[in-house]
N, C-alpha and C. Protein backbone atom coordinates (compact mmCIF):
# COMPACT_ATOMS: atom_id res chain seq x y z
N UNK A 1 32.09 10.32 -15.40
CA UNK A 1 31.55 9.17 -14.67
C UNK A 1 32.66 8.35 -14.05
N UNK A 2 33.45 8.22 -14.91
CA UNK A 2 34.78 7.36 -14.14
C UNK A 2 35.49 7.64 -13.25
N UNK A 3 35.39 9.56 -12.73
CA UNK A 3 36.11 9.81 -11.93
C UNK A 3 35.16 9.94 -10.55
N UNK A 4 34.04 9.70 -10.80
CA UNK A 4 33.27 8.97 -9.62
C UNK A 4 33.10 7.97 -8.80
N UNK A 5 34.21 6.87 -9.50
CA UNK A 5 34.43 5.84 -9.07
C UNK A 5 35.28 5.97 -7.81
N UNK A 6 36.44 6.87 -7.97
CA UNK A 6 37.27 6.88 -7.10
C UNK A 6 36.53 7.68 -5.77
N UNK A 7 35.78 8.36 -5.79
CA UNK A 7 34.99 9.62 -4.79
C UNK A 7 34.78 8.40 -3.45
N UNK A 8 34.57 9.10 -2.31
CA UNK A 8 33.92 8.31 -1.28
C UNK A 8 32.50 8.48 -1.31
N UNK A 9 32.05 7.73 -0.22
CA UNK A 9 30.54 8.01 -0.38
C UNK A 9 30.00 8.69 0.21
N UNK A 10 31.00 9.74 0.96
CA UNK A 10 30.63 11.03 1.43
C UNK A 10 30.33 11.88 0.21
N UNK A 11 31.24 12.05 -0.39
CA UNK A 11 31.38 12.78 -1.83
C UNK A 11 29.67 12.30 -2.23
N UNK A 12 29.88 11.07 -2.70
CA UNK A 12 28.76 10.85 -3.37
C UNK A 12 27.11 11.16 -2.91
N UNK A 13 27.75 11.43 -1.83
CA UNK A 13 26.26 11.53 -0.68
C UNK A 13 25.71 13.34 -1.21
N UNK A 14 27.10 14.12 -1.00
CA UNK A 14 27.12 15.69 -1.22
C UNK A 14 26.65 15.61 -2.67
N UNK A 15 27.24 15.02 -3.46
CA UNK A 15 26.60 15.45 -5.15
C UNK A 15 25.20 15.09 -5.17
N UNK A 16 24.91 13.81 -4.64
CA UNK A 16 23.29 13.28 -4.75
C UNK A 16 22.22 14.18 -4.10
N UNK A 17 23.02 14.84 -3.27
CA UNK A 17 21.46 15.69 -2.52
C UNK A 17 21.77 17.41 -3.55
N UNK A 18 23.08 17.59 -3.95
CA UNK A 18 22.38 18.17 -4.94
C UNK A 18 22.04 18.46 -6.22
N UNK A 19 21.53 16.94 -6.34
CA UNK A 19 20.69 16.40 -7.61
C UNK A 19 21.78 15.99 -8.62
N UNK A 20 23.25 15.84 -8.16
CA UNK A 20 24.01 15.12 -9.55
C UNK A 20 23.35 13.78 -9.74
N UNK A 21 22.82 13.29 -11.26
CA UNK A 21 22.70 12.06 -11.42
C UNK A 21 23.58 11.21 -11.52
N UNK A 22 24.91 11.54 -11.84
CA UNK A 22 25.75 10.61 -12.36
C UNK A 22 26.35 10.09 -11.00
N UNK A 23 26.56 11.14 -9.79
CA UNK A 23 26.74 10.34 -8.29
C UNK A 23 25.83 9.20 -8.33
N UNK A 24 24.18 9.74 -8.32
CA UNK A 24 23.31 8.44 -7.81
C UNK A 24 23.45 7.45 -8.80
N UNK A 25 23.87 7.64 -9.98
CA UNK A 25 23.86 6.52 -10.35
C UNK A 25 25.09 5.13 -10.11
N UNK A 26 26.00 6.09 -9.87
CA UNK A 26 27.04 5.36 -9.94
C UNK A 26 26.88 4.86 -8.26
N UNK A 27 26.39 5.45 -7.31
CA UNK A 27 25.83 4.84 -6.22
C UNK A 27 25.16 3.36 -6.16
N UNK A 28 24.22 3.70 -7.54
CA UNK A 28 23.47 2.58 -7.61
C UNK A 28 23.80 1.10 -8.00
N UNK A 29 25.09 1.70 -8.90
CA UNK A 29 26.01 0.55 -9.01
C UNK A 29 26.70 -0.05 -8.34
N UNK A 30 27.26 1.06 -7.53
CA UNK A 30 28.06 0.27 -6.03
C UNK A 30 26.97 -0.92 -5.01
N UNK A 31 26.02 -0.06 -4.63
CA UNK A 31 24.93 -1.12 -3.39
C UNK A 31 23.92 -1.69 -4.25
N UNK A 32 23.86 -1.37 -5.52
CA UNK A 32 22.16 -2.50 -5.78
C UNK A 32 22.34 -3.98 -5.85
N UNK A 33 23.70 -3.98 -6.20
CA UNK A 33 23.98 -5.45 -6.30
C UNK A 33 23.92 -6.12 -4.52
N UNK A 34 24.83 -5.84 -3.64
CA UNK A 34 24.31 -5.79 -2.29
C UNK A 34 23.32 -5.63 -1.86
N UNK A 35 22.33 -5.18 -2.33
CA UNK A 35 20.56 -4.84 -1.52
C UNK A 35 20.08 -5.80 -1.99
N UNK A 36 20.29 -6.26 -3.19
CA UNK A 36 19.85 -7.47 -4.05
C UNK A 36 20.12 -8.85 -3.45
N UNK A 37 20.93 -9.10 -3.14
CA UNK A 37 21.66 -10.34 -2.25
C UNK A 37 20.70 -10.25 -0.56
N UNK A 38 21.01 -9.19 -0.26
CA UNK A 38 20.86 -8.43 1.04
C UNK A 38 19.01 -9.05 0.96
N UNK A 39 18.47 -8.53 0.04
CA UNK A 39 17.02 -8.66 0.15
C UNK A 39 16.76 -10.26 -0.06
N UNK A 40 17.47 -10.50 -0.87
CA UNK A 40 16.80 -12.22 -1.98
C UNK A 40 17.13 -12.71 -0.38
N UNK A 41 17.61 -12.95 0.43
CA UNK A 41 18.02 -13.71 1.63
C UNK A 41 16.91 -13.77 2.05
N UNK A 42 16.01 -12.65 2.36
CA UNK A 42 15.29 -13.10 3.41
C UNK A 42 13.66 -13.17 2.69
N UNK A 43 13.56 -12.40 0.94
CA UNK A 43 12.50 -12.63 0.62
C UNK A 43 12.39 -14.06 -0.34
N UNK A 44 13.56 -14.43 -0.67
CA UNK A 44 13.45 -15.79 -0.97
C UNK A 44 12.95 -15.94 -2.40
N UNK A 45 12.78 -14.29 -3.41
CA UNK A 45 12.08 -14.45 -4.62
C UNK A 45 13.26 -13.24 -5.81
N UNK A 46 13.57 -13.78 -6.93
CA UNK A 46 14.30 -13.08 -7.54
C UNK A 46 13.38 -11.74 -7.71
N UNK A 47 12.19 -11.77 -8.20
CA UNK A 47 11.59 -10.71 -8.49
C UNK A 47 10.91 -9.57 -7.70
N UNK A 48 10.53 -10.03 -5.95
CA UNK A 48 10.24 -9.63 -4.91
C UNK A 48 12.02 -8.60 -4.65
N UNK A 49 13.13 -9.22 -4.58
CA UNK A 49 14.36 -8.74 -4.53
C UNK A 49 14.50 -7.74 -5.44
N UNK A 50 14.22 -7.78 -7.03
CA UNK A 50 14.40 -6.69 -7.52
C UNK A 50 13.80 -5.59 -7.52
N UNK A 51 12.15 -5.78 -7.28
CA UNK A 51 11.54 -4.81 -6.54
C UNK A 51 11.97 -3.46 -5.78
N UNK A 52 12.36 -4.65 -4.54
CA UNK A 52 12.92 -3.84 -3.48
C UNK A 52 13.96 -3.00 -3.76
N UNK A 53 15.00 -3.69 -4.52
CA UNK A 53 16.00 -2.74 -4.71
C UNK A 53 15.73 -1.24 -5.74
N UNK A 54 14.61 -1.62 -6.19
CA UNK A 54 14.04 -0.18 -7.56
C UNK A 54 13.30 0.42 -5.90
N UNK A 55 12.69 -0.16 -5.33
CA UNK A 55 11.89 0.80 -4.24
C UNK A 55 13.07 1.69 -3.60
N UNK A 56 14.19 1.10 -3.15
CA UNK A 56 15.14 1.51 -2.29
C UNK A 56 15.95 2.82 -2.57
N UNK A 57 16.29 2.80 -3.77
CA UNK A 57 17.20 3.63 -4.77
C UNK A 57 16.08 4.72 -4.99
N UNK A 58 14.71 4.67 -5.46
CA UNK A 58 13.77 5.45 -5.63
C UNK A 58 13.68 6.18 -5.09
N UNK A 59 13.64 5.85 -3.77
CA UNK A 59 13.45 6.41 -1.98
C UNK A 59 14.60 7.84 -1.82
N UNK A 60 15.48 6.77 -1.81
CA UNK A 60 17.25 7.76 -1.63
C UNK A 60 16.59 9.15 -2.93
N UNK A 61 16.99 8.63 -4.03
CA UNK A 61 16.28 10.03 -4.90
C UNK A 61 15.61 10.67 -4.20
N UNK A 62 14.17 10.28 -4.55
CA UNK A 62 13.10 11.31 -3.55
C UNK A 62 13.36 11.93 -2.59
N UNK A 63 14.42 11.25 -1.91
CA UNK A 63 14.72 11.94 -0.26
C UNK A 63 15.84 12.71 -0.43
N UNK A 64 16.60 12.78 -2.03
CA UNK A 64 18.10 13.25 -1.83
C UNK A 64 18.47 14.36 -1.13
N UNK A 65 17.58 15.41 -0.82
CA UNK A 65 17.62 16.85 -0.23
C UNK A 65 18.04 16.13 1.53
N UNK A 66 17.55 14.96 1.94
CA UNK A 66 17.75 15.53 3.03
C UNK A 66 18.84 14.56 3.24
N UNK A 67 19.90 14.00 2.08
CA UNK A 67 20.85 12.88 3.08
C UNK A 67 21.99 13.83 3.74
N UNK A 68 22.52 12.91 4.69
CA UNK A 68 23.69 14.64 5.40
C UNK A 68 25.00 13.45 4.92
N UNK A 69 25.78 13.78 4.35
CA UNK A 69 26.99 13.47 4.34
C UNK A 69 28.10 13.35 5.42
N UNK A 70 27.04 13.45 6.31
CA UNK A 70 28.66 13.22 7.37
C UNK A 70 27.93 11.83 7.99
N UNK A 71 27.18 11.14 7.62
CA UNK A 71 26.78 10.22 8.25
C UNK A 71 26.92 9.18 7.36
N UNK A 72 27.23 7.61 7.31
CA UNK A 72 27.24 6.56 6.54
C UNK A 72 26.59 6.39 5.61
N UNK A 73 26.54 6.50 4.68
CA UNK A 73 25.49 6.51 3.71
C UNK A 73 25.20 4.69 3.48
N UNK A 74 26.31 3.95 3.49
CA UNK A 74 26.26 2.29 3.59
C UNK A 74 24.89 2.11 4.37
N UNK A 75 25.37 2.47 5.74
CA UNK A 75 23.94 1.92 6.63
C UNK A 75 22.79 2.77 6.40
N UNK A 76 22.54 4.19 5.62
CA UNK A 76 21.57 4.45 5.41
C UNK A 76 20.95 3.88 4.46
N UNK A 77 21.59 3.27 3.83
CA UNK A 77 20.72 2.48 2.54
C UNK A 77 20.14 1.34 2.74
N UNK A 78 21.10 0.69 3.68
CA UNK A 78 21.02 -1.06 4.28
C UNK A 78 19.07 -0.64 5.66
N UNK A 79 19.29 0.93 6.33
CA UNK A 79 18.55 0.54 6.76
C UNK A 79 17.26 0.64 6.20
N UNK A 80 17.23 1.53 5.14
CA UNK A 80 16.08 1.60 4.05
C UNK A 80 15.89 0.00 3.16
N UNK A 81 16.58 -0.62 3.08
CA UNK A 81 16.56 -1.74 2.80
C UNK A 81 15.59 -2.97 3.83
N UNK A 82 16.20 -2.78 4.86
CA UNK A 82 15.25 -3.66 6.19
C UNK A 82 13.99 -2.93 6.20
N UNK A 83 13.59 -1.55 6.46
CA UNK A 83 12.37 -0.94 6.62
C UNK A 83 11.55 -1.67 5.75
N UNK A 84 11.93 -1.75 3.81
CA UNK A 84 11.10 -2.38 3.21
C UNK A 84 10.74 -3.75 3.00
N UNK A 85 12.07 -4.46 3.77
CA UNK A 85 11.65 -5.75 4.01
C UNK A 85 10.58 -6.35 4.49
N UNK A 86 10.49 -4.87 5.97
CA UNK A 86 9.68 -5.38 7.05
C UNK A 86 8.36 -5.15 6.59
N UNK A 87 8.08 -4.08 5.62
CA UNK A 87 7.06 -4.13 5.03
C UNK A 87 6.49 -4.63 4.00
N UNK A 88 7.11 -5.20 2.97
CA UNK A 88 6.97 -5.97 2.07
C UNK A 88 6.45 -7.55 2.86
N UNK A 89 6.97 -7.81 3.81
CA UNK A 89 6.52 -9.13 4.51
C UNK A 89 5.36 -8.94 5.31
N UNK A 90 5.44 -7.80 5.95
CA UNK A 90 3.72 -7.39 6.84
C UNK A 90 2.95 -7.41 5.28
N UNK A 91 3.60 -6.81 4.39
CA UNK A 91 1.84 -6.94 3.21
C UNK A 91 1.92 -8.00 2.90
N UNK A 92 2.63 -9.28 2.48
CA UNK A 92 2.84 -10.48 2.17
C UNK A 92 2.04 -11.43 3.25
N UNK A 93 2.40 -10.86 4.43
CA UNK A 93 1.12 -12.13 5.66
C UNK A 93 0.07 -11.88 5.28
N UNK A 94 -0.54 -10.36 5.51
CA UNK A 94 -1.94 -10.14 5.41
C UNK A 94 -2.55 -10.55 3.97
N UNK A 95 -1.54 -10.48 3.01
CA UNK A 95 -2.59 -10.73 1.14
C UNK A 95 -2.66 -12.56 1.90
N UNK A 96 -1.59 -12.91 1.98
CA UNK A 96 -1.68 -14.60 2.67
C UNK A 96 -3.14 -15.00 3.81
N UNK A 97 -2.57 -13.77 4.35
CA UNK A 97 -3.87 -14.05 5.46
C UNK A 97 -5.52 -14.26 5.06
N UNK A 98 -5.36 -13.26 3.97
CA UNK A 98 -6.95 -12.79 3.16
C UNK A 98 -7.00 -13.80 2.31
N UNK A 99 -6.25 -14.41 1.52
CA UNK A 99 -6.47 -15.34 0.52
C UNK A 99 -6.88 -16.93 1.26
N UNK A 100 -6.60 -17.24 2.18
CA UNK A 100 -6.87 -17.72 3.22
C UNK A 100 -8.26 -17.55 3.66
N UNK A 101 -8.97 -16.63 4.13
CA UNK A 101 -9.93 -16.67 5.05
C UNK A 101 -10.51 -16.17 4.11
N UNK A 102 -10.59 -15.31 2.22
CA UNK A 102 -11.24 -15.77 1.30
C UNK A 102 -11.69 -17.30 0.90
N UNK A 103 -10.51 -17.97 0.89
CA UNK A 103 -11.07 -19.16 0.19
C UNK A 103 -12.38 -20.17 1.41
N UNK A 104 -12.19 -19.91 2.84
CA UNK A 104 -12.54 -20.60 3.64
C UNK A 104 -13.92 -19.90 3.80
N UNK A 105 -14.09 -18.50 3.20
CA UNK A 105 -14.65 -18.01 4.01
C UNK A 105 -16.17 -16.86 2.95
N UNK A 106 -15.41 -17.26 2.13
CA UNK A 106 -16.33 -16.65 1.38
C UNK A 106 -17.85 -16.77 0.82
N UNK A 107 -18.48 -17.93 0.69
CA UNK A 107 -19.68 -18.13 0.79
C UNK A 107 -20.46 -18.15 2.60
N UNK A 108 -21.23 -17.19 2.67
CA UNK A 108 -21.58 -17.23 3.78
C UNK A 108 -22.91 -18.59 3.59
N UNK A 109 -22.48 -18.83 5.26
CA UNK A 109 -23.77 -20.49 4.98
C UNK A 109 -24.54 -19.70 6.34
N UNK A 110 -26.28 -19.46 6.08
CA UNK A 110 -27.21 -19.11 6.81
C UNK A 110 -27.31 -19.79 8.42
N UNK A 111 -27.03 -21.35 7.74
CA UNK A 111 -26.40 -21.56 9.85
C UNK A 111 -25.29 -20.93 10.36
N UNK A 112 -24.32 -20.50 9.91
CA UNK A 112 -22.77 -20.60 10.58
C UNK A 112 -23.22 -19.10 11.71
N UNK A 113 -23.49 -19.05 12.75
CA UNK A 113 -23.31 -18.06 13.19
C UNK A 113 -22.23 -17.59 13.59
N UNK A 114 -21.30 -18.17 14.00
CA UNK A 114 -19.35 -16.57 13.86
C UNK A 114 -19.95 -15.96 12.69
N UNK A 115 -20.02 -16.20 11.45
CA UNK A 115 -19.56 -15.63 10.60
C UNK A 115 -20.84 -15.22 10.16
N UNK A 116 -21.95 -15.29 10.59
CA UNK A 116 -23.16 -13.97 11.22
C UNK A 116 -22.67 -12.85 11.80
N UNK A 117 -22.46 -13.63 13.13
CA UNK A 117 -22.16 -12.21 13.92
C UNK A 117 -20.85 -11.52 13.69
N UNK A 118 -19.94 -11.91 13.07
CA UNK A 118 -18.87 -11.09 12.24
C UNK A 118 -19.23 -10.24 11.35
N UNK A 119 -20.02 -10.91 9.95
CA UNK A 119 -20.47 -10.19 9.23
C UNK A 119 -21.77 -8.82 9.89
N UNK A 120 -22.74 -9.22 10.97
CA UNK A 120 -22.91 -7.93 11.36
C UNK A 120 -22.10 -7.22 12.34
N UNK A 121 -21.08 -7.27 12.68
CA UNK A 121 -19.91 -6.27 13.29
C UNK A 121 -19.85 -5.56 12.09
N UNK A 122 -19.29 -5.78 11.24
CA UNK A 122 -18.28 -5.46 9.89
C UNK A 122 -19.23 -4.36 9.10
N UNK A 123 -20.79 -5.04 9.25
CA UNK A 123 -22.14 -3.75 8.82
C UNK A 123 -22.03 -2.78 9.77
N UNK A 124 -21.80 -3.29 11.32
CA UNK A 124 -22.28 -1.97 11.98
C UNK A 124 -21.34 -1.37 12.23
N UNK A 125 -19.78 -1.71 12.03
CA UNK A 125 -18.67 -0.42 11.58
C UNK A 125 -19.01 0.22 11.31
N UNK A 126 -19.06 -0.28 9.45
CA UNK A 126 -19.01 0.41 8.21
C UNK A 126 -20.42 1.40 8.19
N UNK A 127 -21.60 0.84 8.88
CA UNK A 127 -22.82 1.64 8.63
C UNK A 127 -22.15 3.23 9.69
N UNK A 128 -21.67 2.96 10.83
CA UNK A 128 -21.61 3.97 11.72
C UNK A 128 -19.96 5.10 11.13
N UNK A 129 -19.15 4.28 10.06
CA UNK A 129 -18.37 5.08 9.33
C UNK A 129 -18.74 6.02 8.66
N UNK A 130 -19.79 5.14 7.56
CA UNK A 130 -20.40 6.03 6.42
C UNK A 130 -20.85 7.13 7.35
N UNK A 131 -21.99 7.36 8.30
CA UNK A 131 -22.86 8.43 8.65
C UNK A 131 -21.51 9.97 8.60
N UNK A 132 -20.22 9.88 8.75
CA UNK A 132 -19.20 10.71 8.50
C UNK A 132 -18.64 11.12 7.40
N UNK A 133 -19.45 10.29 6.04
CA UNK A 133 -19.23 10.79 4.89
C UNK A 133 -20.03 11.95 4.51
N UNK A 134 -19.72 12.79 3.64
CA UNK A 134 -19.86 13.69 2.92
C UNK A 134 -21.44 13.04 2.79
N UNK A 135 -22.35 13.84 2.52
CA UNK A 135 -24.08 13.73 2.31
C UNK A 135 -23.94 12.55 1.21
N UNK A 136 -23.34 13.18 -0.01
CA UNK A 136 -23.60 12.65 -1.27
C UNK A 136 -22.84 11.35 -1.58
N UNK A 137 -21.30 11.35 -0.80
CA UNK A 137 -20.51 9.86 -1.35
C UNK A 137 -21.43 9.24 -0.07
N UNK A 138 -21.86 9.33 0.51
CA UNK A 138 -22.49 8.11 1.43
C UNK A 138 -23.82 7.59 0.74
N UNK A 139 -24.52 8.44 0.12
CA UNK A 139 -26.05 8.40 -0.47
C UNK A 139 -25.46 7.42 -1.64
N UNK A 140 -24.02 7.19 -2.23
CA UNK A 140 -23.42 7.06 -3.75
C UNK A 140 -22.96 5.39 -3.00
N UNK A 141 -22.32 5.46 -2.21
CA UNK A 141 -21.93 4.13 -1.66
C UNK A 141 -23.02 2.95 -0.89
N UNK A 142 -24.40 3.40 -0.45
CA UNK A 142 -25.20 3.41 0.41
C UNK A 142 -26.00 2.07 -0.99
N UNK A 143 -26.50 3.48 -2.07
CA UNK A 143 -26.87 2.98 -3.53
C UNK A 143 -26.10 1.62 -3.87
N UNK A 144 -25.00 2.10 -4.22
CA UNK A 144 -23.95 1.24 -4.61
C UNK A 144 -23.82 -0.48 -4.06
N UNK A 145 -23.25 0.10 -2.67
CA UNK A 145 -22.77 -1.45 -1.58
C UNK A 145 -24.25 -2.11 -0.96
N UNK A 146 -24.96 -1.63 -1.03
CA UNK A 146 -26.15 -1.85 -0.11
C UNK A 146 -27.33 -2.15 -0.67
N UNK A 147 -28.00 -1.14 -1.94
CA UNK A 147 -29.03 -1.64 -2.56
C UNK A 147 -28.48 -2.36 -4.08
N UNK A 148 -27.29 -2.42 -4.54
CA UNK A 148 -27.10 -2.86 -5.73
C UNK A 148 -27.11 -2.17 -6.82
N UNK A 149 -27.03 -1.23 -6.81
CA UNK A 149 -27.75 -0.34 -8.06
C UNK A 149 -25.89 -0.10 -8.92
N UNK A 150 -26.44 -0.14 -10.06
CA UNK A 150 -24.94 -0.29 -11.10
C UNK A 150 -24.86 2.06 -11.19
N UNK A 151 -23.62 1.74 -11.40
CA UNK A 151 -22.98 3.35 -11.49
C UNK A 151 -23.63 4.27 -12.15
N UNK A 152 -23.99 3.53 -13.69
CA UNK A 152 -25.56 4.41 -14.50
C UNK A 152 -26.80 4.60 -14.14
N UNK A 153 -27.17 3.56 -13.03
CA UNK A 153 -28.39 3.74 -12.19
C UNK A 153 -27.92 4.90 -11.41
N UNK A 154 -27.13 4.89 -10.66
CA UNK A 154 -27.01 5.63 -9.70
C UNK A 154 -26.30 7.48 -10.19
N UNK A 155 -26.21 7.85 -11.60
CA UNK A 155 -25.57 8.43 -11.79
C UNK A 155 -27.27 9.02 -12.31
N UNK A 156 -28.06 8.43 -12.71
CA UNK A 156 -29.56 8.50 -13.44
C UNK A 156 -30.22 9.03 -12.34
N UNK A 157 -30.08 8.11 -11.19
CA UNK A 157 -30.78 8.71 -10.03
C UNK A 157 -30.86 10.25 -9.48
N UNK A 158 -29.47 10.29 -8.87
CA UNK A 158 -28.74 11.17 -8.22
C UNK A 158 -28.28 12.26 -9.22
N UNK A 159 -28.71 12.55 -10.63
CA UNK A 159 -28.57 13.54 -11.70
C UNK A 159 -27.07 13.84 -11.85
N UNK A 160 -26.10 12.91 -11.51
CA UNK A 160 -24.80 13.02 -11.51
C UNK A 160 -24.13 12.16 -13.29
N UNK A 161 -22.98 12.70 -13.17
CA UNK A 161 -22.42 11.73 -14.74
C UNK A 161 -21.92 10.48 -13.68
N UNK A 162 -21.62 9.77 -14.61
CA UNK A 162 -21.16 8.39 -14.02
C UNK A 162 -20.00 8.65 -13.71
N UNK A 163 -19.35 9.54 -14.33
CA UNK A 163 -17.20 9.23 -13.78
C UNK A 163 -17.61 10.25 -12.37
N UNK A 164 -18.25 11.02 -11.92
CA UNK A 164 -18.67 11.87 -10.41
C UNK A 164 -18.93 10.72 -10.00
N UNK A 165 -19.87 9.22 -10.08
CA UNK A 165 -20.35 8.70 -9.22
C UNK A 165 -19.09 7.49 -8.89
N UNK A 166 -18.39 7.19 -10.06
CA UNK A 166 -17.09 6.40 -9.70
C UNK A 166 -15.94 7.22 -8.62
N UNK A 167 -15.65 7.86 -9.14
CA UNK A 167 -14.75 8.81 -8.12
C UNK A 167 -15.40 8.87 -6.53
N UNK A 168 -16.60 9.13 -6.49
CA UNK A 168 -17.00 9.26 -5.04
C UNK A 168 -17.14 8.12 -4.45
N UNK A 169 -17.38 7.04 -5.45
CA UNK A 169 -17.56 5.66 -4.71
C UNK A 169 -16.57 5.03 -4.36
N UNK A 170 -15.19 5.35 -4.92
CA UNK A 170 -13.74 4.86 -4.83
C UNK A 170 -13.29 5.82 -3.60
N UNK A 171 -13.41 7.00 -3.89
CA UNK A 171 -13.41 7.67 -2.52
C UNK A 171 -13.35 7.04 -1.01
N UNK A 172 -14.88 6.65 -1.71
CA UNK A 172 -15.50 6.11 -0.21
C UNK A 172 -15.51 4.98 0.34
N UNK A 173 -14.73 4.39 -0.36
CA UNK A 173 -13.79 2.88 -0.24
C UNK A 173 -12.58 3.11 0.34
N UNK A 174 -12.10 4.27 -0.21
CA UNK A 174 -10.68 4.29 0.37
C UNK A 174 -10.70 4.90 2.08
N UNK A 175 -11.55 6.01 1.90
CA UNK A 175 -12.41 6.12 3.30
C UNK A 175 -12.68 5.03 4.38
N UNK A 176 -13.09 4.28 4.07
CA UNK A 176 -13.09 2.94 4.66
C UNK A 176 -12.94 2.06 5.29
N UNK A 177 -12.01 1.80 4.08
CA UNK A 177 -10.49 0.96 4.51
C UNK A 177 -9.85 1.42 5.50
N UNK A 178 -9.01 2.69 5.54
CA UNK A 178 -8.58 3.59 6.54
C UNK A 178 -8.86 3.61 7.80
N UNK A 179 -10.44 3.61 7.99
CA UNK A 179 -10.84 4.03 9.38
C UNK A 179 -11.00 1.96 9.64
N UNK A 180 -11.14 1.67 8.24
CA UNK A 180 -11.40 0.11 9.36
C UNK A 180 -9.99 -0.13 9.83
N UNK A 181 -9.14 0.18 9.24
CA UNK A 181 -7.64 -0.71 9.38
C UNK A 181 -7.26 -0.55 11.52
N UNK A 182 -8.05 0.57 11.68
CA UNK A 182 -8.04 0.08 13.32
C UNK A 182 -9.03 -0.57 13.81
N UNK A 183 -10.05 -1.51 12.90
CA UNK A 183 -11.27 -2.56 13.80
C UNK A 183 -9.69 -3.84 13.59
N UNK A 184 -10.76 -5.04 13.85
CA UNK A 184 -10.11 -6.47 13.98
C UNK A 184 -9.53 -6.82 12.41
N UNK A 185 -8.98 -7.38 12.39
CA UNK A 185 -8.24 -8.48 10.82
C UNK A 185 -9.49 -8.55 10.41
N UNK A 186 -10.03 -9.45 11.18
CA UNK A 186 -11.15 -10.17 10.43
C UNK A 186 -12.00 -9.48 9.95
N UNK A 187 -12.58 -8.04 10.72
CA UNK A 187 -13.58 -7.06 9.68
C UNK A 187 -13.13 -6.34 8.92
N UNK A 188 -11.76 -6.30 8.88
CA UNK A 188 -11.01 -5.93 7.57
C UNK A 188 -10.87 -6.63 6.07
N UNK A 189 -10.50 -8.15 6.66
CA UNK A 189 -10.74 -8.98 5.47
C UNK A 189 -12.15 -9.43 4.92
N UNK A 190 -13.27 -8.93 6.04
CA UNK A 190 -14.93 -8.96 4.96
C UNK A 190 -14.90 -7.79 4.07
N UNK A 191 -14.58 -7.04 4.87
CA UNK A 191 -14.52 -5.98 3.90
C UNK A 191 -14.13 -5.96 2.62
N UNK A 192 -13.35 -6.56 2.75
CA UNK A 192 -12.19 -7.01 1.42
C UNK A 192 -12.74 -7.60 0.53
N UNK A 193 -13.51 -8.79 0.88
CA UNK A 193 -14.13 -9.61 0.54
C UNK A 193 -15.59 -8.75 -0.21
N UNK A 194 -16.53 -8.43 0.53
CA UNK A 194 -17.66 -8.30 0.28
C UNK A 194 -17.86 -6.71 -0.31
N UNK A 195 -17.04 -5.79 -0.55
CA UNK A 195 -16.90 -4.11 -0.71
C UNK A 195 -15.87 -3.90 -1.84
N UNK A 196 -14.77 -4.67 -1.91
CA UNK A 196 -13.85 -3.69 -2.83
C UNK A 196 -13.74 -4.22 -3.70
């Protein structure tokens, strides 16, 4: 281990992709402290920072096959570092965003029409999604989101066990989500709200 210290980080780049641990680790000692600084700057949270830096290092592993050693390994890390910034802060607006237009927004009031005619956008997505499900997770979600019926009802009904009717109904949530994430914010966050 000690004579890893002296190696460049070319060296260290060549042992890590093929699979020496004691390179990546001693890698990890060199930049985590830097990604750490590097991150707390702009996320502003000790624990959001350490995160990132376990995401970062994780990454490099997983990816070790393909780092090339003739290229910087410094800025390949720094730019895996910004990538997750940028995403750690896009999920940070939107949970902000939703917790937000939850608290404002969550009891629907029978006058308010926006948030009528939002809430039927957000049905006639999701109704014209489902018709692309599978026969049975749509008949399982349909039960489920729509008439109320609890997982043992619907597992009683449909002659299914209950962990078949959880799985298809999580399924078909995740289904969902997916195809909504290209409608508006806002029929994303009913969704959120009123489905998951």
């Amino acid at each position: 281990m000690d004579k890893l210290k002296e190696i460049s980080d070319d060296e260290l780049a060549r042992l890590i992709k093929s699979g020496e641990k004691n390179a990546y680790q001693q890698l990890f000692k060199k930049y985590a402290p830097k990604i750490y600084h590097f991150s707390l700057s702009y996320l502003k949270n000790d624990a959001d920072a350490e995160e990132l830096v376990q995401d970062v290092f994780l990454k490099i592993w997983e990816k070790r096959e393909m780092l090339d050693a003739s290229q910087n390994i410094k800025s390949y890390i720094f730019k895996i570092a910004v990538n997750n910034i940028y995403d750690f802060i896009r999920r940070k607006n939107i949970e902000n965003a939703f917790n937000e237009f939850a608290k404002d927004n969550y009891i629907m009031q029978s006058d308010n029409t926006w948030e009528t005619v939002v809430f039927d956008e957000m049905q006639g997505v999701i109704n014209k999604i489902a018709l692309k499900m599978p026969e049975q997770r749509r008949k399982i979600f349909q039960l489920s989101k729509i008439e109320g019926l609890s997982n043992n009802e619907i597992a009683e009904r449909l002659n299914l066990s209950k962990r078949t009717v959880e799985n298809q109904l999580y399924r078909s949530l995740i289904y969902l989500k997916e195809r909504l994430k290209r409608e508006s914010l806002t029929v994303l966050l009913l969704f959120y709200i009123y489905y998951w």
